[in-house]
N, C-alpha and C. Protein backbone atom coordinates (compact mmCIF):
# COMPACT_ATOMS: atom_id res chain seq x y z
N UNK A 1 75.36 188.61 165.54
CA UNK A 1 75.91 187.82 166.60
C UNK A 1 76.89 186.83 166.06
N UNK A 2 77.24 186.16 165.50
CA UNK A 2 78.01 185.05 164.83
C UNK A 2 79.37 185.77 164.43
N UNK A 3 79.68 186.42 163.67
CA UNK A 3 80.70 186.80 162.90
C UNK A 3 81.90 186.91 164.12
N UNK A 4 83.30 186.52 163.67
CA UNK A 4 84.21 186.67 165.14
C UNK A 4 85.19 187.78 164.25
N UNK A 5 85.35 188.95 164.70
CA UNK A 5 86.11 189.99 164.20
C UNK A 5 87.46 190.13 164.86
N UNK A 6 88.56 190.20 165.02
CA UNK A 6 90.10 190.19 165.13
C UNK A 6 90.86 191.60 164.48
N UNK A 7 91.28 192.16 165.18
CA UNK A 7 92.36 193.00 165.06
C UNK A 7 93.36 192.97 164.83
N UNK A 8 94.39 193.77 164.49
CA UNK A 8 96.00 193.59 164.47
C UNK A 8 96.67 192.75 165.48
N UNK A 9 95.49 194.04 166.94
CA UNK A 9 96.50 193.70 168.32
C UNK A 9 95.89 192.28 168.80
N UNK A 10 94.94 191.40 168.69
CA UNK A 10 94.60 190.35 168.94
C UNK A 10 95.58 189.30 168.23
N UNK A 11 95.98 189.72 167.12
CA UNK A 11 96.91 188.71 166.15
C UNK A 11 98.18 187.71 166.78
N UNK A 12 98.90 188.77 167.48
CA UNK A 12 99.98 188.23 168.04
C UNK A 12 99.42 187.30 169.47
N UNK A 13 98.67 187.22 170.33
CA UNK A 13 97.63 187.06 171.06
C UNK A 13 97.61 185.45 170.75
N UNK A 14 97.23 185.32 169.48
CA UNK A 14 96.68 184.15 168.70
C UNK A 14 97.35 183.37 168.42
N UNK A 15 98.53 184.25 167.66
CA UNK A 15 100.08 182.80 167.50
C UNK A 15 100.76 182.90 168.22
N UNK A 16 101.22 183.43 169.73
CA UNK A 16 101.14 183.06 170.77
C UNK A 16 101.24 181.42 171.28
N UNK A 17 100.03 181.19 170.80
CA UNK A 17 99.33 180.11 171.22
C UNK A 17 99.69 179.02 170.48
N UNK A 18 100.38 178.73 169.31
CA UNK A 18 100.78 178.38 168.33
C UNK A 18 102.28 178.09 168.44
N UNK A 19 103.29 179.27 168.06
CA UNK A 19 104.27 179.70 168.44
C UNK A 19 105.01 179.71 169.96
N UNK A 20 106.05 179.46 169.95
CA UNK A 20 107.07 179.99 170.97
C UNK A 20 106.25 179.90 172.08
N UNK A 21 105.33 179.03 172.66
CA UNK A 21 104.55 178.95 173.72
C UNK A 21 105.47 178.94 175.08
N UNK A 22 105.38 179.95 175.98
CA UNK A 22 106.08 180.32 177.02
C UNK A 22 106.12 179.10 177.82
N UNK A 23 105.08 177.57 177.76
CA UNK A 23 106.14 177.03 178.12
C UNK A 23 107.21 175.93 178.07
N UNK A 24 107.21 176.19 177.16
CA UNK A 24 108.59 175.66 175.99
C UNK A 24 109.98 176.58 176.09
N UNK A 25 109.86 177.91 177.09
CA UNK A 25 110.71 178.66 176.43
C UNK A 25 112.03 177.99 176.99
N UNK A 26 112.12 177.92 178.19
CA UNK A 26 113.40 177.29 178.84
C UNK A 26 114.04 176.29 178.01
N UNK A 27 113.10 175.17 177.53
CA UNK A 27 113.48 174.15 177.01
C UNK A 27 114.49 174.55 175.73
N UNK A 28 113.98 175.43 175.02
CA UNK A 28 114.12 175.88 173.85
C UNK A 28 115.34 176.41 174.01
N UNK A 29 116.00 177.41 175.23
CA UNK A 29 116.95 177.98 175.42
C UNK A 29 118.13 177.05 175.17
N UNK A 30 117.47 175.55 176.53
CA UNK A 30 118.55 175.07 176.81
C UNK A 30 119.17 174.26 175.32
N UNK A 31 118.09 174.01 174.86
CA UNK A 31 118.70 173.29 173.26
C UNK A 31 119.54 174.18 172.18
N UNK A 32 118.96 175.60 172.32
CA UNK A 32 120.16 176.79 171.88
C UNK A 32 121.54 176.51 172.14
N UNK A 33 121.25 176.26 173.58
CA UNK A 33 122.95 175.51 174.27
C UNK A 33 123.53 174.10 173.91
N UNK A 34 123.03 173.41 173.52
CA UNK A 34 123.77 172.22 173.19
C UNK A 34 122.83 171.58 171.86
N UNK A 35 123.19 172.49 170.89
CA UNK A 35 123.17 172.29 169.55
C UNK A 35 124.29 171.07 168.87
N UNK A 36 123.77 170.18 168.23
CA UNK A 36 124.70 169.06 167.48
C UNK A 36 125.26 169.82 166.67
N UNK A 37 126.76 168.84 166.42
CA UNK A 37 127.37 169.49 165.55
C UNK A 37 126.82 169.95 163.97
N UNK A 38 126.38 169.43 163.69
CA UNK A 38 125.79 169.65 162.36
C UNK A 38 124.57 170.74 162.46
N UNK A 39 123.52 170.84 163.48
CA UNK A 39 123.37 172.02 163.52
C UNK A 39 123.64 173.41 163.78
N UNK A 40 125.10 173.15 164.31
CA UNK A 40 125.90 174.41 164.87
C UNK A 40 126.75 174.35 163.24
N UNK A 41 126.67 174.25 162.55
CA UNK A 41 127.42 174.20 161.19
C UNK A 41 126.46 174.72 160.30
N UNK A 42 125.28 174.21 160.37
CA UNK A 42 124.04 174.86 159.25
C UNK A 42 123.81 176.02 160.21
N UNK A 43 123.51 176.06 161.38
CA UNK A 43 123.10 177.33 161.72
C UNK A 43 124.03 178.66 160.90
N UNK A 44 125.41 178.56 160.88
CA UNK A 44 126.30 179.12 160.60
C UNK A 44 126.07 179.98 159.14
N UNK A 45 125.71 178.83 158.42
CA UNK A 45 125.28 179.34 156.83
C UNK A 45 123.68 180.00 156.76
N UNK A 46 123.06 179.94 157.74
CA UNK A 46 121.56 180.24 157.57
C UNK A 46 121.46 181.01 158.16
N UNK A 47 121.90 181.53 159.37
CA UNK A 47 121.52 182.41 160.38
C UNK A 47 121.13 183.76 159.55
N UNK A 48 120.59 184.53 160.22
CA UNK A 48 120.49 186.30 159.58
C UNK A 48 119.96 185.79 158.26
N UNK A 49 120.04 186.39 157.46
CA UNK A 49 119.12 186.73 156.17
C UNK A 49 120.32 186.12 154.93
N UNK A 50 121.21 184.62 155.05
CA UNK A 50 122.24 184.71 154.55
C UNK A 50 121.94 184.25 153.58
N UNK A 51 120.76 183.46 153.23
CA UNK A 51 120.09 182.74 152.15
C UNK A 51 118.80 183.71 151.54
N UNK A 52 118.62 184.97 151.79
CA UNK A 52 117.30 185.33 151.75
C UNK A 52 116.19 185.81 152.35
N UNK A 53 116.50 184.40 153.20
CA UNK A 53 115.19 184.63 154.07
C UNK A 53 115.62 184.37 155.65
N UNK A 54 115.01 185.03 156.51
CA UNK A 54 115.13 185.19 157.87
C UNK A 54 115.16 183.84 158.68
N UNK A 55 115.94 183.11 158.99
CA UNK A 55 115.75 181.96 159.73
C UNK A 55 115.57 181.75 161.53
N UNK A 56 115.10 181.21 162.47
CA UNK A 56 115.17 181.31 163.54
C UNK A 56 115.40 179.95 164.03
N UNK A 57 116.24 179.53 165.32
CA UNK A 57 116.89 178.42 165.60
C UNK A 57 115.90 178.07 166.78
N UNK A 58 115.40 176.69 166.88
CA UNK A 58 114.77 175.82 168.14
C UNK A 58 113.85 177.20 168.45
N UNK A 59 113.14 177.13 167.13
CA UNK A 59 111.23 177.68 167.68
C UNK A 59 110.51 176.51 167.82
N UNK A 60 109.36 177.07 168.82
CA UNK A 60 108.45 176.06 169.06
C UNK A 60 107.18 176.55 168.23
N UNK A 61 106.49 175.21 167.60
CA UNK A 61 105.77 174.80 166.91
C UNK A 61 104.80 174.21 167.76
N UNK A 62 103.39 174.83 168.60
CA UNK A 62 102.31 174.10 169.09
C UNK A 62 103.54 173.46 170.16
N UNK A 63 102.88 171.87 170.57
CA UNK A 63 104.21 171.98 171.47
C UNK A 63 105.32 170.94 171.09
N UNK A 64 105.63 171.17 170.00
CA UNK A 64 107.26 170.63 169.02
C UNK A 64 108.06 171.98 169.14
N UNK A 65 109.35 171.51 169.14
CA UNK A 65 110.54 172.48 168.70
C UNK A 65 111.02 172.08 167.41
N UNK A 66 110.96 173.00 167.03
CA UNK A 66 112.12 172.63 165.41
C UNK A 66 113.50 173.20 165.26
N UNK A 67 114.31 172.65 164.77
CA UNK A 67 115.62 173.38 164.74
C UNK A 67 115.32 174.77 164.26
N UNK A 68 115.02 174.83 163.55
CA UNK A 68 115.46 176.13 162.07
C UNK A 68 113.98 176.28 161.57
N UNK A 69 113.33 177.83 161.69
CA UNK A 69 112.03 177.91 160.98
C UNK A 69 112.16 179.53 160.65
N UNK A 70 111.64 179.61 159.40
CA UNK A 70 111.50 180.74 159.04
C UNK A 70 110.10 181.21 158.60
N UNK A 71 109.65 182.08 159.13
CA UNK A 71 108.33 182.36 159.42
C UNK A 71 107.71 182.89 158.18
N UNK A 72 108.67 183.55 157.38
CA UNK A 72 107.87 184.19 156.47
C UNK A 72 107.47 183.33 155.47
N UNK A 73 108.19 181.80 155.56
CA UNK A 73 107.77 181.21 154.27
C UNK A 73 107.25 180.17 155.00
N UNK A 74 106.99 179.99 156.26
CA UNK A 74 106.32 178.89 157.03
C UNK A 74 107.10 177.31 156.28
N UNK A 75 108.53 177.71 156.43
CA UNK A 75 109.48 176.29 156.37
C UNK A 75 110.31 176.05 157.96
N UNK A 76 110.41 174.55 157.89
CA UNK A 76 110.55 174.31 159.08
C UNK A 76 112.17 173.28 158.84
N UNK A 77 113.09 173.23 159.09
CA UNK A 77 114.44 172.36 158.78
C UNK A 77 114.41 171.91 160.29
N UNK A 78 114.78 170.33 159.97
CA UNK A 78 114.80 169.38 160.92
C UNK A 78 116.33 168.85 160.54
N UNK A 79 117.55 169.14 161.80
CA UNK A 79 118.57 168.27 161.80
C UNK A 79 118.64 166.73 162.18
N UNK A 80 118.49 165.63 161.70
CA UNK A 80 118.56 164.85 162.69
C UNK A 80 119.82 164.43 162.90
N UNK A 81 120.17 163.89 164.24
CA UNK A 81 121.18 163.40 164.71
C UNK A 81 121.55 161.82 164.72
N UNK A 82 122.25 161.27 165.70
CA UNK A 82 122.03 159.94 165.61
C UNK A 82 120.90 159.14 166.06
N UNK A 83 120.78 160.14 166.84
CA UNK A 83 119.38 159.09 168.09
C UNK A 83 118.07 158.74 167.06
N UNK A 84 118.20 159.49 165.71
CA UNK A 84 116.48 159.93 165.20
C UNK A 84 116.48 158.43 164.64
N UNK A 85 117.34 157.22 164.44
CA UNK A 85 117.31 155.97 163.52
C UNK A 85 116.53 155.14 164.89
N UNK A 86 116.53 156.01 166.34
CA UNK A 86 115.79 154.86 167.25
C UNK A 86 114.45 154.68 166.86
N UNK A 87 113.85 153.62 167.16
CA UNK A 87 112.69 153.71 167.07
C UNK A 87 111.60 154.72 168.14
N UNK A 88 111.83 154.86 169.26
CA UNK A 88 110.84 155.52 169.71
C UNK A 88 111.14 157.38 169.20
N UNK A 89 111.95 157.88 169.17
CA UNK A 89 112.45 158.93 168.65
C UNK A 89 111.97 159.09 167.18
N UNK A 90 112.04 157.90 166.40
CA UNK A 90 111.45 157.97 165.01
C UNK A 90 109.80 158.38 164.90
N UNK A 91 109.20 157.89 165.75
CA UNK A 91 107.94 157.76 165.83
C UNK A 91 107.44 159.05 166.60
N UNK A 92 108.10 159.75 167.40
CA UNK A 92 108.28 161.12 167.90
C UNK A 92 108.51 161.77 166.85
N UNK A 93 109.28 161.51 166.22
CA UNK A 93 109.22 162.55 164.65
C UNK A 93 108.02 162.88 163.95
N UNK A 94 107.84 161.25 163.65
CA UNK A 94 106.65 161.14 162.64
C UNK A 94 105.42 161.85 163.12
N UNK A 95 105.42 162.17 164.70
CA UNK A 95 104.25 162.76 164.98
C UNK A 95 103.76 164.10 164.77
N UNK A 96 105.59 164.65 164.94
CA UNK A 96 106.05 166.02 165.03
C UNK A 96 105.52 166.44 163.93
N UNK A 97 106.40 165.82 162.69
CA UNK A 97 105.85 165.63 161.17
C UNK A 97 104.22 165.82 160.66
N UNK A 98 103.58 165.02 161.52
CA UNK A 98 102.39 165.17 160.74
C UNK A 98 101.59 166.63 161.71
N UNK A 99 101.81 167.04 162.32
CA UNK A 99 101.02 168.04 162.64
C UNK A 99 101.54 169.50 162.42
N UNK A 100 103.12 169.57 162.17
CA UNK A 100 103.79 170.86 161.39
C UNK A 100 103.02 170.72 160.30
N UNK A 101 103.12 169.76 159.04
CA UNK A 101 102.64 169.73 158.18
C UNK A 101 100.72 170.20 158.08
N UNK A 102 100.33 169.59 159.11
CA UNK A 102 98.88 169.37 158.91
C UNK A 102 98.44 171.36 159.26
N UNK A 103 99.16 171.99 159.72
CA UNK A 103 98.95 173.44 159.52
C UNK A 103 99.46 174.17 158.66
N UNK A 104 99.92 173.84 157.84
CA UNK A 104 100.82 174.19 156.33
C UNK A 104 102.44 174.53 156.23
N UNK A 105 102.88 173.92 157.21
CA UNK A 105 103.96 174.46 157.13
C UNK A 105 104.99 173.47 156.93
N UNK A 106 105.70 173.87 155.89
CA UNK A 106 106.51 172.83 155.08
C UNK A 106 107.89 172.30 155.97
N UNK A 107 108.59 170.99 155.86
CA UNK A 107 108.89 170.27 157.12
C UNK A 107 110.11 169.61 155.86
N UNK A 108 111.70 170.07 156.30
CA UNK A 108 112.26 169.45 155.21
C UNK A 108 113.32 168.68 156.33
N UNK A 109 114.15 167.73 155.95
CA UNK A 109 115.20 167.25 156.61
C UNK A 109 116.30 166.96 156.30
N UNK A 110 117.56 166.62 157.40
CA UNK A 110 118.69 166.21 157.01
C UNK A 110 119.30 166.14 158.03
N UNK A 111 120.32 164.91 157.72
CA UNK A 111 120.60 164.38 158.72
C UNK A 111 122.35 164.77 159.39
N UNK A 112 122.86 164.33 160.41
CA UNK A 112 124.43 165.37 160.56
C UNK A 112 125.08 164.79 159.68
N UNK A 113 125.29 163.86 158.56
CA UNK A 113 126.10 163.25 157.68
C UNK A 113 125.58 164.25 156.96
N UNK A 114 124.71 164.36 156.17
CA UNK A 114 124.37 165.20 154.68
C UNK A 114 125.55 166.73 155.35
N UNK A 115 124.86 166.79 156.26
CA UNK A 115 125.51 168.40 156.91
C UNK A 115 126.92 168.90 156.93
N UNK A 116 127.79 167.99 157.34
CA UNK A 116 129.10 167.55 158.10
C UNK A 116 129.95 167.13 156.35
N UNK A 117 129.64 166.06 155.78
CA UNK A 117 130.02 165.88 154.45
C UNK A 117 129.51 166.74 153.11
N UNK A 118 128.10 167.34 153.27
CA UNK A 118 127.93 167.50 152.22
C UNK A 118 126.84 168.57 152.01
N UNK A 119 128.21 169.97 152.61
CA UNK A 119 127.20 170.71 153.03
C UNK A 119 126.83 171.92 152.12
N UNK A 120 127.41 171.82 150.92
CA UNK A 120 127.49 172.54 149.45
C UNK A 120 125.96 171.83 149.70
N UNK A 121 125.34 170.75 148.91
CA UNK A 121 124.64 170.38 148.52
C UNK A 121 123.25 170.40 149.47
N UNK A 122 123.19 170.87 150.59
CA UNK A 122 122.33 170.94 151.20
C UNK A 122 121.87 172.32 151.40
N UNK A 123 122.84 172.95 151.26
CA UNK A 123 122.63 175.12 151.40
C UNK A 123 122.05 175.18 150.39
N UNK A 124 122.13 174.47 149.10
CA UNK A 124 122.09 174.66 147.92
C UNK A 124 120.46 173.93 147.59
N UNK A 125 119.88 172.54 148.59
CA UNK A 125 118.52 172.32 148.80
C UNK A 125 117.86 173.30 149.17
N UNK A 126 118.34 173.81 150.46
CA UNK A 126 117.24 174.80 151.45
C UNK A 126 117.11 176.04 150.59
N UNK A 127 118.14 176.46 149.82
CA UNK A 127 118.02 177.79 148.99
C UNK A 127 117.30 177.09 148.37
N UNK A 128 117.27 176.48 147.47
CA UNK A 128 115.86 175.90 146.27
C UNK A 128 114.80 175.68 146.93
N UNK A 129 114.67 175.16 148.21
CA UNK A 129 113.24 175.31 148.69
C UNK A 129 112.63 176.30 149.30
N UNK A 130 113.31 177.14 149.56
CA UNK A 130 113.30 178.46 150.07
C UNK A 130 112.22 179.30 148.91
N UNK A 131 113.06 179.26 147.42
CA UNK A 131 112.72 180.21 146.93
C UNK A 131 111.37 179.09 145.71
N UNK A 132 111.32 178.23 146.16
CA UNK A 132 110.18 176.86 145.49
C UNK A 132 108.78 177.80 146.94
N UNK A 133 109.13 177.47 148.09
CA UNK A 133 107.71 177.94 148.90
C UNK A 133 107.39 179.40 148.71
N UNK A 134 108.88 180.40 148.53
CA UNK A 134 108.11 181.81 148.29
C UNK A 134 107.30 182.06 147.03
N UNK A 135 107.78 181.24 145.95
CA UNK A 135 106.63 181.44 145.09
C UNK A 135 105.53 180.92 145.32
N UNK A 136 105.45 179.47 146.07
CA UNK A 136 104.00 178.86 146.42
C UNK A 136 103.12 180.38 147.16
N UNK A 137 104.15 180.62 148.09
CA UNK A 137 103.15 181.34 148.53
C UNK A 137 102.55 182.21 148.76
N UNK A 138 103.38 182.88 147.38
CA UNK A 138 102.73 184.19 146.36
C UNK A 138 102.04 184.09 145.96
N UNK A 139 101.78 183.01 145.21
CA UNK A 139 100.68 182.99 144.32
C UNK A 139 99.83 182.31 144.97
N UNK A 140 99.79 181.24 146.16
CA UNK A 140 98.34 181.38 146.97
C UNK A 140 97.67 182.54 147.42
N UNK A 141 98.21 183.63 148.43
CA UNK A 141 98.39 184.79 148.12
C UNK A 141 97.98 185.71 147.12
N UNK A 142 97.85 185.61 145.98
CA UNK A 142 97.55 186.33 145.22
C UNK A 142 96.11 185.61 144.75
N UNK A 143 94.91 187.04 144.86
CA UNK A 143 93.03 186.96 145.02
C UNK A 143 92.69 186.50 143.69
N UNK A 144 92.14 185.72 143.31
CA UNK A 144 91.62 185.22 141.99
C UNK A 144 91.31 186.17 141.40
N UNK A 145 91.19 185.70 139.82
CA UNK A 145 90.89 186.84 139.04
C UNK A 145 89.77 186.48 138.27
N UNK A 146 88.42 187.45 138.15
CA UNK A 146 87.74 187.17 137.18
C UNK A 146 87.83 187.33 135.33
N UNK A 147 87.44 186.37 135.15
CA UNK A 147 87.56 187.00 133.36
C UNK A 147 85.80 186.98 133.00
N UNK A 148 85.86 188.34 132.61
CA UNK A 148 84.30 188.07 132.24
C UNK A 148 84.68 188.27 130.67
């Protein structure tokens, strides 16, 4: 009686619930549509597989949106704009922040200045963290080994 058993087809079912929650989707669209400049500039370099790894624009996270998340390495890129120096918006972050994080999924940022000025050096972060979490999370991933 106890044991809870799960399938393939239950899987998607599950992050569902997690993920892209239907009802977020509108919201999500409309922010597709009026992307800041600086994220319509990183999107540009990240989109498709241009770094590696598969990126997706304004997924929802439980019920946060994130700009930019790529699933396979459970990284999450946050543009901020001007509004994020307000205080109540800051504190909307910080919340956002601690509960992406608190399910493992790594939460990096930058703001439309880094983007707009200095955007060598930021393609050039997300690629290093990119390929910093795929090894994390290979080798979590990978089953202990005994030595007898």
């Amino acid at each position: 009686m106890g044991c809870l058993s799960l399938s393939k087809m239950d899987l998607p079912k599950i992050m569902t619930k997690i993920y892209n929650r239907r009802k977020l989707q509108i919201f999500r669209s409309e922010l597709r549509c009026r992307m800041t400049k600086g994220e319509v500039v990183l999107w540009k370099f990240i989109k498709g597989d241009q770094l590696g790894y598969r990126f997706r624009r304004q997924y929802g996270i439980g019920n946060y949106i994130v700009d930019f998340y790529c699933p396979k390495l459970k990284l999450a890129v946050e543009v901020d704009g001007f509004t994020h120096s307000e205080c109540e918006v800051f504190e909307k972050d910080k919340r956002k922040e601690k509960f992406i994080t608190s399910i493992g999924i790594m939460l990096i940022r930058y703001n439309d200045d880094q983007i707009l000025n200095h955007l060598d050096d930021v393609l050039t972060d997300i690629e290093v963290s990119c390929k910093d979490r795929d090894k994390f999370i290979a080798s979590s991933a990978t089953p202990p080994t005994h030595s007898w």
